[in-house]
Protein backbone atom coordinates (compact mmCIF):
# COMPACT_ATOMS: atom_id res chain seq x y z
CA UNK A 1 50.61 -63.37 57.32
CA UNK A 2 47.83 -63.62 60.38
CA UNK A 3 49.51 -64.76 63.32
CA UNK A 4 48.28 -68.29 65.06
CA UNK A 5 46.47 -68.51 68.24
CA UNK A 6 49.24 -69.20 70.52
CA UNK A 7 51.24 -66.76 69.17
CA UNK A 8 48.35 -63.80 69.27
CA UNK A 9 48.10 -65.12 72.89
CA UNK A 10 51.66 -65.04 73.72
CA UNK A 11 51.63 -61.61 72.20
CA UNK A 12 48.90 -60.92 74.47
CA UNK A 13 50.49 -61.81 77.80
CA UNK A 14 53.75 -60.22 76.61
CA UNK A 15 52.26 -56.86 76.00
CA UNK A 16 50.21 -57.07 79.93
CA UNK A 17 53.63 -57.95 80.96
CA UNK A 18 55.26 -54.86 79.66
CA UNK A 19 52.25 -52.66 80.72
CA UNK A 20 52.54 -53.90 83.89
CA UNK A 21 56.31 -53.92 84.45
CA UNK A 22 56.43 -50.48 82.93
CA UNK A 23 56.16 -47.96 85.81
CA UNK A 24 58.79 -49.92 87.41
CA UNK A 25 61.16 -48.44 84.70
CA UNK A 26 60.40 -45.65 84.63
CA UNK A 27 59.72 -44.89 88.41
CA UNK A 28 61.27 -41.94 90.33
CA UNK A 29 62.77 -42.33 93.82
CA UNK A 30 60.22 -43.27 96.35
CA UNK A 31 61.35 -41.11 99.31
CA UNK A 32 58.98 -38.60 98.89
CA UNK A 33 61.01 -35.98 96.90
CA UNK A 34 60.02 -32.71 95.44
CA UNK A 35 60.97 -30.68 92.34
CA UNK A 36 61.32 -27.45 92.40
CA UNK A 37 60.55 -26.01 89.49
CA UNK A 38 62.23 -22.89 90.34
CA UNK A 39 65.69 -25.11 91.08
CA UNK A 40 65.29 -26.32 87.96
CA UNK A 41 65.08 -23.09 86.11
CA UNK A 42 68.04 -21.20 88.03
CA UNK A 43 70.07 -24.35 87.31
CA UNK A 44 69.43 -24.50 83.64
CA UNK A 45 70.37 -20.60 83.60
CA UNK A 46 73.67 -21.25 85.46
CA UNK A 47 74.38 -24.51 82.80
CA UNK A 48 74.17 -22.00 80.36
CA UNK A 49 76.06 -19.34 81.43
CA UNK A 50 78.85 -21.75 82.80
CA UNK A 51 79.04 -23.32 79.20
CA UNK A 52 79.13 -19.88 77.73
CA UNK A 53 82.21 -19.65 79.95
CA UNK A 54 84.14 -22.67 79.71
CA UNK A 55 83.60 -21.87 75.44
CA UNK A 56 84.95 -18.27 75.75
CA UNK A 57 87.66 -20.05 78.23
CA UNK A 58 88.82 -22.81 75.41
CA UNK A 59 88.52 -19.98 72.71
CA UNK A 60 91.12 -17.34 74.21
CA UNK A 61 93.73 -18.61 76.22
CA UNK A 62 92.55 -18.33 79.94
CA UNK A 63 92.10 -21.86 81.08
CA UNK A 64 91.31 -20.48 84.66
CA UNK A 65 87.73 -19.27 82.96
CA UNK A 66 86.96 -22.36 81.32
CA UNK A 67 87.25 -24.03 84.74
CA UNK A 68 84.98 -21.48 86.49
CA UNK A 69 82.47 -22.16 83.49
CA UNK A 70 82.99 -25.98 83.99
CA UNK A 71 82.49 -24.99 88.15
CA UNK A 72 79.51 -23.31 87.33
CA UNK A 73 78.11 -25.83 84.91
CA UNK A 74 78.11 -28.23 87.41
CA UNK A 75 76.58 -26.01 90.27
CA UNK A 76 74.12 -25.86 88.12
CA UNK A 77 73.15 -29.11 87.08
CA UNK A 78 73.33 -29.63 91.00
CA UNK A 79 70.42 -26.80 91.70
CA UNK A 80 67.97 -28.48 89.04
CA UNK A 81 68.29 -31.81 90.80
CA UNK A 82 68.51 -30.45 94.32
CA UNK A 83 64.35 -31.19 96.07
CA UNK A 84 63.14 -27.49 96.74
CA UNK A 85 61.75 -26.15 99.76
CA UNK A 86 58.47 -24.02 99.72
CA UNK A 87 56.06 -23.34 97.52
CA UNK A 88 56.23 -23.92 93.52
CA UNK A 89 57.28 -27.60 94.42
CA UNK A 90 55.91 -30.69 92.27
CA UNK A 91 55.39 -33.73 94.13
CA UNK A 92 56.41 -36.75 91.81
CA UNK A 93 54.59 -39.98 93.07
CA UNK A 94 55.29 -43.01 90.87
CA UNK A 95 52.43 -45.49 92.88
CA UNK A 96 49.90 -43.31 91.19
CA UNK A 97 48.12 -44.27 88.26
CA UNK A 98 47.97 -42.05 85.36
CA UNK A 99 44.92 -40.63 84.51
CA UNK A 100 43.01 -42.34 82.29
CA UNK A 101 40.24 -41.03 79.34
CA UNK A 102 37.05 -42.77 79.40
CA UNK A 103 38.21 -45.38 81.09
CA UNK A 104 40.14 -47.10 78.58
CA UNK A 105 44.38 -47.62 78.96
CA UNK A 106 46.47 -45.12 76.58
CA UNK A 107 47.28 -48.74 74.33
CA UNK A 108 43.40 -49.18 74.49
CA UNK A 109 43.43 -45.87 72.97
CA UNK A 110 46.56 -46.21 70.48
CA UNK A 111 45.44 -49.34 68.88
CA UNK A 112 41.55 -47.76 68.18
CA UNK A 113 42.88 -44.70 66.55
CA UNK A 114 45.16 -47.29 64.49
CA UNK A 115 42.34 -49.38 63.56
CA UNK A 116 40.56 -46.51 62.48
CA UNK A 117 42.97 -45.00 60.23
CA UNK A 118 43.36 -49.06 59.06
CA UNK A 119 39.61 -48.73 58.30
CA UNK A 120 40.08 -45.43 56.43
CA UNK A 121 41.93 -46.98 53.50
């Protein structure tokens, strides 16, 4: 069933609404933060070894292991969120736009490679 005018409309200015609003959801802090992507690799090696050891500390009895692994777990988690210093940084920057193909939006985009497949059948 087609929809009406004023509903295709409403439609409309719902969808510009969520475009719009989107990058506010989404949007990382604004203080001019870095990642570091070598943080983030040294703390998802010491997540991994700190769960290895809080399993092998639940599996025999040595609780005092288990709570290192937890310790180190969360050390880790810590690293890959701490902003790095240096070089090998990425700076995240919400305000900019995202780069866009021929000029159209990535909807713009979405919806002609749907009509196209709709035209296909």
């Amino acid at each position: 069933m087609p929809l009406s005018e004023q509903e295709q409309r409403l439609l409309d200015e719902m969808e510009r609404h969520l475009m719009r609003n989107d990058a506010d959801v989404v949007s990382a802090p604004r203080d001019g933060r870095t990642l570091s992507y070598r943080n983030i690799v040294y703390g998802t090696i010491l997540v991994l070894l700190g769960l290895g050891g809080l399993i092998v500390g639940v599996s025999i009895p040595q609780v005092i292991i288990g709570v290192i692994g937890f310790v180190v777990m969360l050390g880790g988690v810590l690293l890959a969120v701490t902003p790095g210093r240096g070089p090998g940084k990425v700076r995240v920057e919400p305000d900019r736009p995202s780069k866009q193909t021929n000029g159209s939006s990535f909807m713009d985009r979405m919806n002609d490679r749907w009509d196209k497949r709709q035209e296909e059948r």
